[in-house]
C-alpha atoms as a PDB file:
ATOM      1  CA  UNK A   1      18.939  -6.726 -22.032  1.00  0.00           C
ATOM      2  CA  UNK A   2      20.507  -5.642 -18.489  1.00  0.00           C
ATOM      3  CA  UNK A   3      23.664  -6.542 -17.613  1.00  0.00           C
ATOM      4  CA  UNK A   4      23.006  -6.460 -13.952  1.00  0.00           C
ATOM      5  CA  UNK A   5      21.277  -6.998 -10.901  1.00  0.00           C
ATOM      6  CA  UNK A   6      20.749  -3.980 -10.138  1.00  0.00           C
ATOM      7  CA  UNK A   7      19.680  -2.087 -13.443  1.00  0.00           C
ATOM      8  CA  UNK A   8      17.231  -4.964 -13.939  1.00  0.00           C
ATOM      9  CA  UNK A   9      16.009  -4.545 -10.161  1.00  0.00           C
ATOM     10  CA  UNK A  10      15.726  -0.685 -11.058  1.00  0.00           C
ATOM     11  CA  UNK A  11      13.718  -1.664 -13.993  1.00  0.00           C
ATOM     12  CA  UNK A  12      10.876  -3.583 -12.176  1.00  0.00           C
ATOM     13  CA  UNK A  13      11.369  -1.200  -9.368  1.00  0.00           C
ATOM     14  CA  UNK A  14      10.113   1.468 -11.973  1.00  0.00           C
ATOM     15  CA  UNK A  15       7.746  -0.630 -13.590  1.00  0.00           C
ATOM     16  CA  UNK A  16       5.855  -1.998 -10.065  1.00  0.00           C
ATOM     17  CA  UNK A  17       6.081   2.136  -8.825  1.00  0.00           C
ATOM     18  CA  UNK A  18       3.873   2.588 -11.876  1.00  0.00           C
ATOM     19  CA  UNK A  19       1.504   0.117 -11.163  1.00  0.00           C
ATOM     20  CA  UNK A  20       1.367   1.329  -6.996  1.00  0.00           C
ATOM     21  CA  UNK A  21       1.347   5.262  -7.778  1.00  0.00           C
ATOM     22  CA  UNK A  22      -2.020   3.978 -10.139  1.00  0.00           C
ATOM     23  CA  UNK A  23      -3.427   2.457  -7.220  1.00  0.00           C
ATOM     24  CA  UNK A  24      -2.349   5.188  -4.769  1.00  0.00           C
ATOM     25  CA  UNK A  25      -3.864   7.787  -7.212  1.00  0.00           C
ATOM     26  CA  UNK A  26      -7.082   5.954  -7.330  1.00  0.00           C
ATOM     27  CA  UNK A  27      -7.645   6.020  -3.718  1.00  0.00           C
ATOM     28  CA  UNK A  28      -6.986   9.306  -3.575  1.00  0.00           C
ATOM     29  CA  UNK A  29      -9.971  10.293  -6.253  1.00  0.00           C
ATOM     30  CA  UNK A  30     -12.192   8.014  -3.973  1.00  0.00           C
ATOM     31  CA  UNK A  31     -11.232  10.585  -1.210  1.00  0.00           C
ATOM     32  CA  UNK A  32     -11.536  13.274  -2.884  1.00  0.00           C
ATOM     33  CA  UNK A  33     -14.904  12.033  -4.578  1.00  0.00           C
ATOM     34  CA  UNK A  34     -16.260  11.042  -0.926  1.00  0.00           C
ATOM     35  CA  UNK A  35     -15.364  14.323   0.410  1.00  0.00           C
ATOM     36  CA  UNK A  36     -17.801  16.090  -2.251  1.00  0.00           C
ATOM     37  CA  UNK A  37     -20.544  13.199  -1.464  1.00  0.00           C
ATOM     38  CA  UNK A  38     -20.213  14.150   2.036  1.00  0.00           C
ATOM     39  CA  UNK A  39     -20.748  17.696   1.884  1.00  0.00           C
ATOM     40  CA  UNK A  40     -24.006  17.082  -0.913  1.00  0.00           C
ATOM     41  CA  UNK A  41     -24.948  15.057   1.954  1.00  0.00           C
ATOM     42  CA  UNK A  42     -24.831  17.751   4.826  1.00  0.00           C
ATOM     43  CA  UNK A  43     -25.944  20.157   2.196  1.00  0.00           C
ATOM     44  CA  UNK A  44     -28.991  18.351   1.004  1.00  0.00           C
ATOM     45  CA  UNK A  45     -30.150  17.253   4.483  1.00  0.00           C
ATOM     46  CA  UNK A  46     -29.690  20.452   5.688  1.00  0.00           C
ATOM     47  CA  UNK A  47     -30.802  22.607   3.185  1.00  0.00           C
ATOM     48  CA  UNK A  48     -33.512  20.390   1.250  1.00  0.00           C
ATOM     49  CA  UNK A  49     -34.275  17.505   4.064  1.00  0.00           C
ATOM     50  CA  UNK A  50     -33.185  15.230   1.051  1.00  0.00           C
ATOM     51  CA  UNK A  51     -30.464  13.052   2.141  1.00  0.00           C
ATOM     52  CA  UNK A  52     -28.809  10.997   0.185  1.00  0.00           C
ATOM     53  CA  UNK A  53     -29.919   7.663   0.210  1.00  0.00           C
ATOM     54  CA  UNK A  54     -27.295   4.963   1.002  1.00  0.00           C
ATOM     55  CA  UNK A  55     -25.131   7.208   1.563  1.00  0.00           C
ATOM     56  CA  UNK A  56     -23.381   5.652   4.987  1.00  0.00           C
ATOM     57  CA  UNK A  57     -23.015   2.255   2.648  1.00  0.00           C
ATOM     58  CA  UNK A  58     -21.448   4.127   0.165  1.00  0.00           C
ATOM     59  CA  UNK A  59     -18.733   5.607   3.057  1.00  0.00           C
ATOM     60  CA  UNK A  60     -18.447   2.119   4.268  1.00  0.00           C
ATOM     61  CA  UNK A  61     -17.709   0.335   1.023  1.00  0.00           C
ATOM     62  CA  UNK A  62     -15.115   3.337   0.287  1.00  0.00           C
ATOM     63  CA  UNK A  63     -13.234   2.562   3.300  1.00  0.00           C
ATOM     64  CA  UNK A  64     -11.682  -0.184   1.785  1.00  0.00           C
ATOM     65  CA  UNK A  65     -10.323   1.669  -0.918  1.00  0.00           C
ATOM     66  CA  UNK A  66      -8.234   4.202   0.723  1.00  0.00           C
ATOM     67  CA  UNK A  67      -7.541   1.955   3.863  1.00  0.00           C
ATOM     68  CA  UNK A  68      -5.453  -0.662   1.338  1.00  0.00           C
ATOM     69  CA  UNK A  69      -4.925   0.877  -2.286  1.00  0.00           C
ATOM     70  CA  UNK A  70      -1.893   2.686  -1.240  1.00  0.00           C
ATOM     71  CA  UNK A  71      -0.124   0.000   0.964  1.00  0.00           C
ATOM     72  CA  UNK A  72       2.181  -0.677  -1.795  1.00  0.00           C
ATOM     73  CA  UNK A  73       2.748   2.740  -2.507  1.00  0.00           C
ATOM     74  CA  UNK A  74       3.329   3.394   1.384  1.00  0.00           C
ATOM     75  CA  UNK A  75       5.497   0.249   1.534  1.00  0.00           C
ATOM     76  CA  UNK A  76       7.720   1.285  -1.576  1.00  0.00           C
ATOM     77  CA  UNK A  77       8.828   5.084   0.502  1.00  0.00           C
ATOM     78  CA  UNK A  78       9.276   3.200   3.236  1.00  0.00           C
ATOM     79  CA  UNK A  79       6.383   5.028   5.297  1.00  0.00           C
ATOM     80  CA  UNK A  80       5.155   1.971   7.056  1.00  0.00           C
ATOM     81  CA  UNK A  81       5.876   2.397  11.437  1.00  0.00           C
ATOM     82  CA  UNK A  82       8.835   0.210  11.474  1.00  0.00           C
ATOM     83  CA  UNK A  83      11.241  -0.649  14.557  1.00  0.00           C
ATOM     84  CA  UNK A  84      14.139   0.501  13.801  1.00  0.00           C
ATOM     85  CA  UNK A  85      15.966   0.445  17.277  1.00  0.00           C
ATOM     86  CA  UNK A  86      18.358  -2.514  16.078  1.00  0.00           C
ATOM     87  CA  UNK A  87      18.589  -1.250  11.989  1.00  0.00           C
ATOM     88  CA  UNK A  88      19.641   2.138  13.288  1.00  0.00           C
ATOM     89  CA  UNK A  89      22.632   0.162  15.002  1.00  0.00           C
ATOM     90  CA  UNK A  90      23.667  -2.685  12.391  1.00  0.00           C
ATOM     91  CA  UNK A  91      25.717  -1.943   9.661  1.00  0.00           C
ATOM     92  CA  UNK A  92      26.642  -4.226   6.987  1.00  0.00           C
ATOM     93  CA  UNK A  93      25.822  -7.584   6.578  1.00  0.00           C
ATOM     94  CA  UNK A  94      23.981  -8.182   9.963  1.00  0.00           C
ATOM     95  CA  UNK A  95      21.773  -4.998   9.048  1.00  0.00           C
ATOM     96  CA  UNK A  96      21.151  -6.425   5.553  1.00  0.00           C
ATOM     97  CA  UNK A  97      20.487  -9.607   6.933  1.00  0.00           C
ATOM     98  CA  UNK A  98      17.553  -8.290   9.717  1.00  0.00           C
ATOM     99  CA  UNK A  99      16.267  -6.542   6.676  1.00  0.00           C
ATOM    100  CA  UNK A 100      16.261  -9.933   4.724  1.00  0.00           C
ATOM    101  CA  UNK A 101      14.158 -11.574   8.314  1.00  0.00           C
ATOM    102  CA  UNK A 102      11.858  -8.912   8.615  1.00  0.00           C
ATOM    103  CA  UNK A 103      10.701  -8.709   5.031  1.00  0.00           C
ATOM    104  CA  UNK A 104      10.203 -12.602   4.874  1.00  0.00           C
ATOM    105  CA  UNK A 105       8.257 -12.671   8.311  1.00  0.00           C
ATOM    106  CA  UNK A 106       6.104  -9.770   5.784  1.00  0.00           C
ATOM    107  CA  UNK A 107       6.230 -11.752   3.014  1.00  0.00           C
ATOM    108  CA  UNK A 108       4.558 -14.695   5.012  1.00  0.00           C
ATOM    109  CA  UNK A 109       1.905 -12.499   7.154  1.00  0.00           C
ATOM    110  CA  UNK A 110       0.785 -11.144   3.492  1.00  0.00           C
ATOM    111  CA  UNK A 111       0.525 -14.005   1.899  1.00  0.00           C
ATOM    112  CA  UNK A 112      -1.896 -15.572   4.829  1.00  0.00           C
ATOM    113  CA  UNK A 113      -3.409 -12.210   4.436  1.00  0.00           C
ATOM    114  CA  UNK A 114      -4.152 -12.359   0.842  1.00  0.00           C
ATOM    115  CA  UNK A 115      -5.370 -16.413   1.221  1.00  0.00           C
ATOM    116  CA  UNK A 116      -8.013 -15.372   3.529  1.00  0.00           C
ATOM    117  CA  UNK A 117      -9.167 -12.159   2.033  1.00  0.00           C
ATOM    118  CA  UNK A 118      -9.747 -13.795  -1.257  1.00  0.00           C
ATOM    119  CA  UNK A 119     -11.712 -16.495   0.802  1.00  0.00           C
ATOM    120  CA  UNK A 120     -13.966 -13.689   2.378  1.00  0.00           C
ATOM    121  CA  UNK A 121     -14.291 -12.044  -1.210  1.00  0.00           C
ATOM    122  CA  UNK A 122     -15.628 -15.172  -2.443  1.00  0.00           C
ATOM    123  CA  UNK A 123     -18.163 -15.883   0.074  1.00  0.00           C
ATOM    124  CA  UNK A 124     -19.313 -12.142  -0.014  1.00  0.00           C
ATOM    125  CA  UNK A 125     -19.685 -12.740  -4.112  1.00  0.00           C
ATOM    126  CA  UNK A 126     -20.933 -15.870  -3.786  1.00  0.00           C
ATOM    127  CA  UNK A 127     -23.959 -15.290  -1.065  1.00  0.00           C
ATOM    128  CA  UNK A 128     -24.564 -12.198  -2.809  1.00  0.00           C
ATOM    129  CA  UNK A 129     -23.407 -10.167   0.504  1.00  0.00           C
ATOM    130  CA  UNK A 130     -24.677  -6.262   0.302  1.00  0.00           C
ATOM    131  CA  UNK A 131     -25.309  -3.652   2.765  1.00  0.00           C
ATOM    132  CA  UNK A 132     -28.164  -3.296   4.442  1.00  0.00           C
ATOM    133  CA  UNK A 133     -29.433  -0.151   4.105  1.00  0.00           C
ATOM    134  CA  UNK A 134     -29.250   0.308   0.167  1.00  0.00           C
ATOM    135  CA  UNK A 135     -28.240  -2.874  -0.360  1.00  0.00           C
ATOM    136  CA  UNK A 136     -25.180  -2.562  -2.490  1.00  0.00           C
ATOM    137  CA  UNK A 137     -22.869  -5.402  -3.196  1.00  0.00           C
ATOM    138  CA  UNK A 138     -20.075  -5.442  -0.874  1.00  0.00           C
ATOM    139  CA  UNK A 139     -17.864  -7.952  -3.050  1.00  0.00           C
ATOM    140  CA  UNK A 140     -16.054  -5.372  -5.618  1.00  0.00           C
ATOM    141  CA  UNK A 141     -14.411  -3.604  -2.116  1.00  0.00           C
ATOM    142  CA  UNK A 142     -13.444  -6.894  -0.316  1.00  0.00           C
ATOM    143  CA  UNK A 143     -11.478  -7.627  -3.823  1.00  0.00           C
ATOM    144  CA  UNK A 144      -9.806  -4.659  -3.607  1.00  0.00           C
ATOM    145  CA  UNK A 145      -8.127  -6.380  -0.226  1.00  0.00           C
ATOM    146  CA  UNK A 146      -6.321  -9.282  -1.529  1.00  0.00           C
ATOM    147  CA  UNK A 147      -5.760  -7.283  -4.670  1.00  0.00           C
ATOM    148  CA  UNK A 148      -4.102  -4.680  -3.063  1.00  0.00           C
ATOM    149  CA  UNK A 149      -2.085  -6.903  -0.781  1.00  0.00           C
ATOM    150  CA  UNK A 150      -0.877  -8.861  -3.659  1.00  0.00           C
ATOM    151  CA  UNK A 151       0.256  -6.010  -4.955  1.00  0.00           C
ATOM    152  CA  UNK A 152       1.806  -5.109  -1.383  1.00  0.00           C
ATOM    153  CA  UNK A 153       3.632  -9.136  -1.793  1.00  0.00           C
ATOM    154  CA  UNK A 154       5.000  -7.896  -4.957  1.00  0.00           C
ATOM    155  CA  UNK A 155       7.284  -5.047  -4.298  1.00  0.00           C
ATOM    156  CA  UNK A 156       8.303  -6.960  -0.463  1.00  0.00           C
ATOM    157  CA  UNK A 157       9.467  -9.756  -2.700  1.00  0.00           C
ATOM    158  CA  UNK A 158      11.342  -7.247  -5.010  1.00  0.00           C
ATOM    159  CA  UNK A 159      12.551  -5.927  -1.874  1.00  0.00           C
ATOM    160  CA  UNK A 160      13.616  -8.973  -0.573  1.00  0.00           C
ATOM    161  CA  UNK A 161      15.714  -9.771  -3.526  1.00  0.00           C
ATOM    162  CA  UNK A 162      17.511  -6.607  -3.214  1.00  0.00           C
ATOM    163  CA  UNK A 163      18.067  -7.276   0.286  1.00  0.00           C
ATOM    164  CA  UNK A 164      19.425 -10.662  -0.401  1.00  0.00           C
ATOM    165  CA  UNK A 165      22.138  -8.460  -3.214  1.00  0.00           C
ATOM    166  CA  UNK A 166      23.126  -6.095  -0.738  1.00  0.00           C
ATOM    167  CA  UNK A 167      23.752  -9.038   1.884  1.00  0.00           C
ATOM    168  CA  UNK A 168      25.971 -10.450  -0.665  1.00  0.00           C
ATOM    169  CA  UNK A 169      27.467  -7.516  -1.774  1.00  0.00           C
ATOM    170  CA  UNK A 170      27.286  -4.688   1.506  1.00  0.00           C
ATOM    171  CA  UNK A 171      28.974  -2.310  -1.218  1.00  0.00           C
ATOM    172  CA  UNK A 172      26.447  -2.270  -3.549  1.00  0.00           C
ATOM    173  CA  UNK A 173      24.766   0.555  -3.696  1.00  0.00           C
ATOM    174  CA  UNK A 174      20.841   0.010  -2.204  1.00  0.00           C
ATOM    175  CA  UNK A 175      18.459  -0.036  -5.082  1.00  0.00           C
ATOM    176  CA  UNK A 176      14.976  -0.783  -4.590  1.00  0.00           C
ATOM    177  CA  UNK A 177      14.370  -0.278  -0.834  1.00  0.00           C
ATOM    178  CA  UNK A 178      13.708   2.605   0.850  1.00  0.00           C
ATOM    179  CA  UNK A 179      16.427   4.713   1.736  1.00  0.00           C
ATOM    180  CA  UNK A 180      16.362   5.184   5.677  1.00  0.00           C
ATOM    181  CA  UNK A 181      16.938   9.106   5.848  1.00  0.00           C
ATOM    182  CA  UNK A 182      17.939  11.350   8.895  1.00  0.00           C
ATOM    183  CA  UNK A 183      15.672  13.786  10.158  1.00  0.00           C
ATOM    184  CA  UNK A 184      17.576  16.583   8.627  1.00  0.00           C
ATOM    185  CA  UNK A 185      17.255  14.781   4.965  1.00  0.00           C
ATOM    186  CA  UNK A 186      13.649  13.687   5.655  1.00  0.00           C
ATOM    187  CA  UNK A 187      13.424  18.083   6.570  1.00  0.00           C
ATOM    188  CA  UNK A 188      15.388  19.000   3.598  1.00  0.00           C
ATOM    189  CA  UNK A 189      12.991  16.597   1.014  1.00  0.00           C
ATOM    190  CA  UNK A 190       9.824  18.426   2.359  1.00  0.00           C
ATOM    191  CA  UNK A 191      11.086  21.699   2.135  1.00  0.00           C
ATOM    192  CA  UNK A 192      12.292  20.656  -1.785  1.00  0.00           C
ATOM    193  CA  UNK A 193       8.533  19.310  -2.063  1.00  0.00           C
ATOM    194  CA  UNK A 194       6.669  22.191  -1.111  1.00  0.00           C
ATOM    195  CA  UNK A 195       8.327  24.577  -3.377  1.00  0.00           C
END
């Protein structure tokens, strides 16, 4: 067992990263899978005059999945637009503690979020709800939005509780956040990534 805080906040850190680099992956096959749709689709209408049928439901459904899979994923490198005017500034405890305000305002958006996207799945199941032109169900992709927004709730509540230990402790070294880098270090790690 951990001793603690912030090996056991490293281990669900590590364990949650697995779960959101799943879902990230994911959406990126459903990219990858609607780019080859798309070009059978320019290909056969082109080519053959066969389009595919449905195929502008199929896009639409899809949109969901790459629009919120990776939220999580985003949220855990920090690559969410962010105003950082005032963070830049604070150090310490007062920079900790806007941290600690920003992610609960998240925390509380999400969760309305998540309340009312589960609602909208459930009528969409419930009525049946598909698209018009092939008439696919349209519940499976307005799951994946509360779904992947609870998983978004997750890792802003792990952040908040590390947060919450660095406000206590300003020493500590940051785990589970996202480090803030420079634009030299942010130049650096994509030069170290391409090679």
């Amino acid at each position: 067992m951990p001793r603690d805080a912030a090996t056991r906040l490293s281990i669900v850190d590590v364990r949650l990263g697995r779960v959101e680099t799943f879902f990230n992956l994911v959406a990126a096959a459903c990219i990858f899978v609607l780019m080859f749709l798309g070009m059978a689709q320019v290909l056969g209408r082109q080519l053959f005059n066969r389009p595919i049928s449905g195929y502008i439901d199929f896009v639409e459904l899809s949109m969901a999945t790459f629009a919120f899979l990776g939220i999580a994923y985003c949220q855990r490198l920090g690559g969410h637009v962010r105003m950082e005017m005032f963070l830049k500034i604070a150090k310490g405890r007062v920079h900790w503690a806007m941290e600690v305000f920003g992610t609960l305002v998240a925390l509380f958006v999400i969760a309305v979020l998540i309340w009312y996207g589960f609602d909208h799945f459930l009528r969409a199941y419930r009525l049946g709800d598909s698209t018009i032109d092939a008439e696919l169900p349209v519940w499976p992709s307005k799951l994946l939005v509360p779904l992947s927004f609870a998983l978004l709730w997750l890792r802003l509540l792990l952040q908040l509780v590390a947060y919450l230990r660095l406000l206590a402790d300003p020493s500590a070294a940051p785990v589970a956040v996202p480090r803030n880098m420079t634009a030299e270090e942010i130049a650096a790690q994509e030069i170290e990534d391409a090679s």
